[in-house]
Protein backbone atom coordinates (compact mmCIF):
# COMPACT_ATOMS: atom_id res chain seq x y z
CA UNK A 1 79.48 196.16 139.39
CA UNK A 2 79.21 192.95 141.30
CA UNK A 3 76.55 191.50 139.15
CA UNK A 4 78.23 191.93 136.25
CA UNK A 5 81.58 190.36 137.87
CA UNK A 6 79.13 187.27 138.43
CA UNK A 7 77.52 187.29 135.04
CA UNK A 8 81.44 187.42 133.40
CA UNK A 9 82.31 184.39 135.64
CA UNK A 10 79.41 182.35 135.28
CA UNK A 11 80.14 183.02 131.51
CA UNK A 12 83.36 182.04 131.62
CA UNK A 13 82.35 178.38 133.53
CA UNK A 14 79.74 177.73 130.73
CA UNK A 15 82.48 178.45 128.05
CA UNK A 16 84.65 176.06 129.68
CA UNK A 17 81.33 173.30 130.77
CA UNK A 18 80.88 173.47 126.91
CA UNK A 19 84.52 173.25 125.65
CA UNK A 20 85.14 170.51 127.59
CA UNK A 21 81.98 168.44 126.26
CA UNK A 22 83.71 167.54 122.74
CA UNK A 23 82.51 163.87 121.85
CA UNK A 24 84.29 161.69 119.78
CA UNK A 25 83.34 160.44 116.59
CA UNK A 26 82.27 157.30 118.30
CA UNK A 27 80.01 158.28 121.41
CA UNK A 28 78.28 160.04 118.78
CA UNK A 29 77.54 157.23 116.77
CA UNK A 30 76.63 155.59 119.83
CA UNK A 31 74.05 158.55 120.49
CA UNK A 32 72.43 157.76 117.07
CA UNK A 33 71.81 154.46 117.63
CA UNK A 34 70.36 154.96 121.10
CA UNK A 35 68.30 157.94 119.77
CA UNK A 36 64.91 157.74 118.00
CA UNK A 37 64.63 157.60 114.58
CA UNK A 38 63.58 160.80 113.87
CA UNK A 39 66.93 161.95 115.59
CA UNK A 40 68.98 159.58 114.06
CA UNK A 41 69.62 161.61 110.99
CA UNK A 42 71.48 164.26 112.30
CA UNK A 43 73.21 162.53 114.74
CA UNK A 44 74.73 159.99 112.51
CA UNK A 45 75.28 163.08 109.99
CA UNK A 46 77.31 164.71 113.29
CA UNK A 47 79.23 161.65 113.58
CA UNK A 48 80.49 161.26 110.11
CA UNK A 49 81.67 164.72 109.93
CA UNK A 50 83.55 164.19 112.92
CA UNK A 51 85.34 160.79 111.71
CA UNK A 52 85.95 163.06 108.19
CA UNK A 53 87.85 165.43 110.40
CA UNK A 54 89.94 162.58 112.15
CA UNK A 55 90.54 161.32 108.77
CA UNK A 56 91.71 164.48 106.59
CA UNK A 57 94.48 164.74 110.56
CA UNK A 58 95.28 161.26 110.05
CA UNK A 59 96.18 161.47 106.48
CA UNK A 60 98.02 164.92 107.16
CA UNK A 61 100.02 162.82 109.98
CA UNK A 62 100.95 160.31 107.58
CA UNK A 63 99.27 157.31 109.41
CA UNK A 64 97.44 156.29 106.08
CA UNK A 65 95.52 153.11 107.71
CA UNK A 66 93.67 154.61 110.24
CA UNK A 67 92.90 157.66 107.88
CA UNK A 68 91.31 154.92 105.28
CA UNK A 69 89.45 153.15 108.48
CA UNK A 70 88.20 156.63 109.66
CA UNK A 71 86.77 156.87 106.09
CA UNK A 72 85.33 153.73 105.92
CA UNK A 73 83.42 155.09 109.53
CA UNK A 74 82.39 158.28 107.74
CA UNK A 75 80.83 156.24 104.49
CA UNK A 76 78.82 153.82 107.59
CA UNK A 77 77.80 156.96 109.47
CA UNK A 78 76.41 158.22 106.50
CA UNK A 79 74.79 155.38 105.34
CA UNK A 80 73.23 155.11 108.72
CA UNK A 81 72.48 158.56 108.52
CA UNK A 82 70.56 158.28 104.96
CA UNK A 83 68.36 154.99 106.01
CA UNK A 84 67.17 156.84 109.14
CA UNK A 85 66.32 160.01 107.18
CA UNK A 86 64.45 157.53 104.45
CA UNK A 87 62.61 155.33 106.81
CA UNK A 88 61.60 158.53 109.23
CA UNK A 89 60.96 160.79 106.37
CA UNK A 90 62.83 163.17 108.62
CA UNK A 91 65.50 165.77 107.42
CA UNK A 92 65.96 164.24 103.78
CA UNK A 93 67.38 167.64 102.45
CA UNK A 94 69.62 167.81 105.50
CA UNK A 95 71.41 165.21 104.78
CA UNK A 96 71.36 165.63 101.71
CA UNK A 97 73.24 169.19 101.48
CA UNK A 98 74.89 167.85 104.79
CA UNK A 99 76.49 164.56 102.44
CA UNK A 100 76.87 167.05 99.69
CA UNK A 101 79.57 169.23 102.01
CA UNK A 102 81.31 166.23 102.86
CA UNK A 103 81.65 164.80 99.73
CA UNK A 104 83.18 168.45 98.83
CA UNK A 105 85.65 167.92 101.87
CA UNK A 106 86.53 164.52 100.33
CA UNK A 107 87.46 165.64 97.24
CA UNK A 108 89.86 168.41 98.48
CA UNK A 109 91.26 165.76 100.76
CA UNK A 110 91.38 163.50 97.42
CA UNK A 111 93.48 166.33 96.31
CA UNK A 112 96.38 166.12 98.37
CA UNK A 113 96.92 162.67 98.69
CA UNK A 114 99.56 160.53 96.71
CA UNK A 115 97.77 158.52 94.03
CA UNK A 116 97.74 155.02 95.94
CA UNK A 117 96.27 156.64 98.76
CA UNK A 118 93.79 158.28 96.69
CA UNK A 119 91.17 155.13 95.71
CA UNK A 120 89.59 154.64 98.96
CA UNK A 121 88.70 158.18 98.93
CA UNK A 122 86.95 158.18 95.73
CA UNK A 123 85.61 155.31 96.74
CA UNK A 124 83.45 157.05 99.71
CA UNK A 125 82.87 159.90 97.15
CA UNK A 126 80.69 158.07 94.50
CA UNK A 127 79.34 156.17 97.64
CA UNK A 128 78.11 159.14 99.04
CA UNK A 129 76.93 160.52 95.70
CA UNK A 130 74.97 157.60 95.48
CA UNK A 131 73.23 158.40 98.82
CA UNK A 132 72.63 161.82 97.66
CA UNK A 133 70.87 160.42 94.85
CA UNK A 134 68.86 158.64 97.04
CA UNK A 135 67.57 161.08 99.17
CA UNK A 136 66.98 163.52 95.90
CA UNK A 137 64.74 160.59 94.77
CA UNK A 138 63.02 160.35 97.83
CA UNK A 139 62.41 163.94 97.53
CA UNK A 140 61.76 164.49 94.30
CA UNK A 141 61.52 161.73 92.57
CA UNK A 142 57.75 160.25 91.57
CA UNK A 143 55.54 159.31 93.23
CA UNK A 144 54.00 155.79 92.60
């Protein structure tokens, strides 16, 4: 009984250890960049999901400027994210289905926003696209 008292509470510690390590959108950007390339990818993909999260609460709290900044983060995070997985040849499909979801998230958050609010948006959406298309190309595309 008193090892599995132990095993509950060192449980317990871990749950809160882990909790409590939540990184922001920008220590995880800053992780990427220290990171080798190979890495990069997935980091930078971690990052812009984060600022898309901080954006679609922004824009639900009604402060509509640093909702379109936190997009602007999330189309730079993926950008980075892209031209690491290009350059290390590293988890192209990834990112790929990884921009894919977020470009998904963007439209829904497209959806409830008043129409001036809603250009910026679809602004990151074909932007993204377009780095879909890139990696599809890199993966499928041929070969010279």
């Amino acid at each position: 009984m008193g090892a599995s008292v132990t095993a509950l509470i060192v449980l317990a510690v871990c749950s809160f250890a882990c909790a409590a390590r939540v990184e922001t959108p920008e220590q995880l950007t800053a992780q990427a960049q220290a990171a080798p390339l190979d890495k990069q990818p997935e980091l930078y993909i971690k990052a812009a999901q984060a600022q898309l999260k901080t954006a679609d609460d922004l824009y639900n709290a009604g402060k509509v400027d640093d909702a379109r900044a936190a997009v602007n983060a999330v189309v730079s995070d993926a950008d980075k994210a892209t031209d690491a997985a290009a350059h290390s040849h590293r988890r192209l499909k990834n990112t790929e289905i990884d921009l894919r979801k977020m470009v998904e998230h963007l439209r829904d958050m497209k959806r409830t926003l008043n129409f001036d609010d809603q250009a910026p948006v679809q602004a990151a959406i074909d932007h993204l696209e377009g780095l879909r298309t890139k990696l599809l190309n890199l993966m499928f595309g041929k070969r010279k």
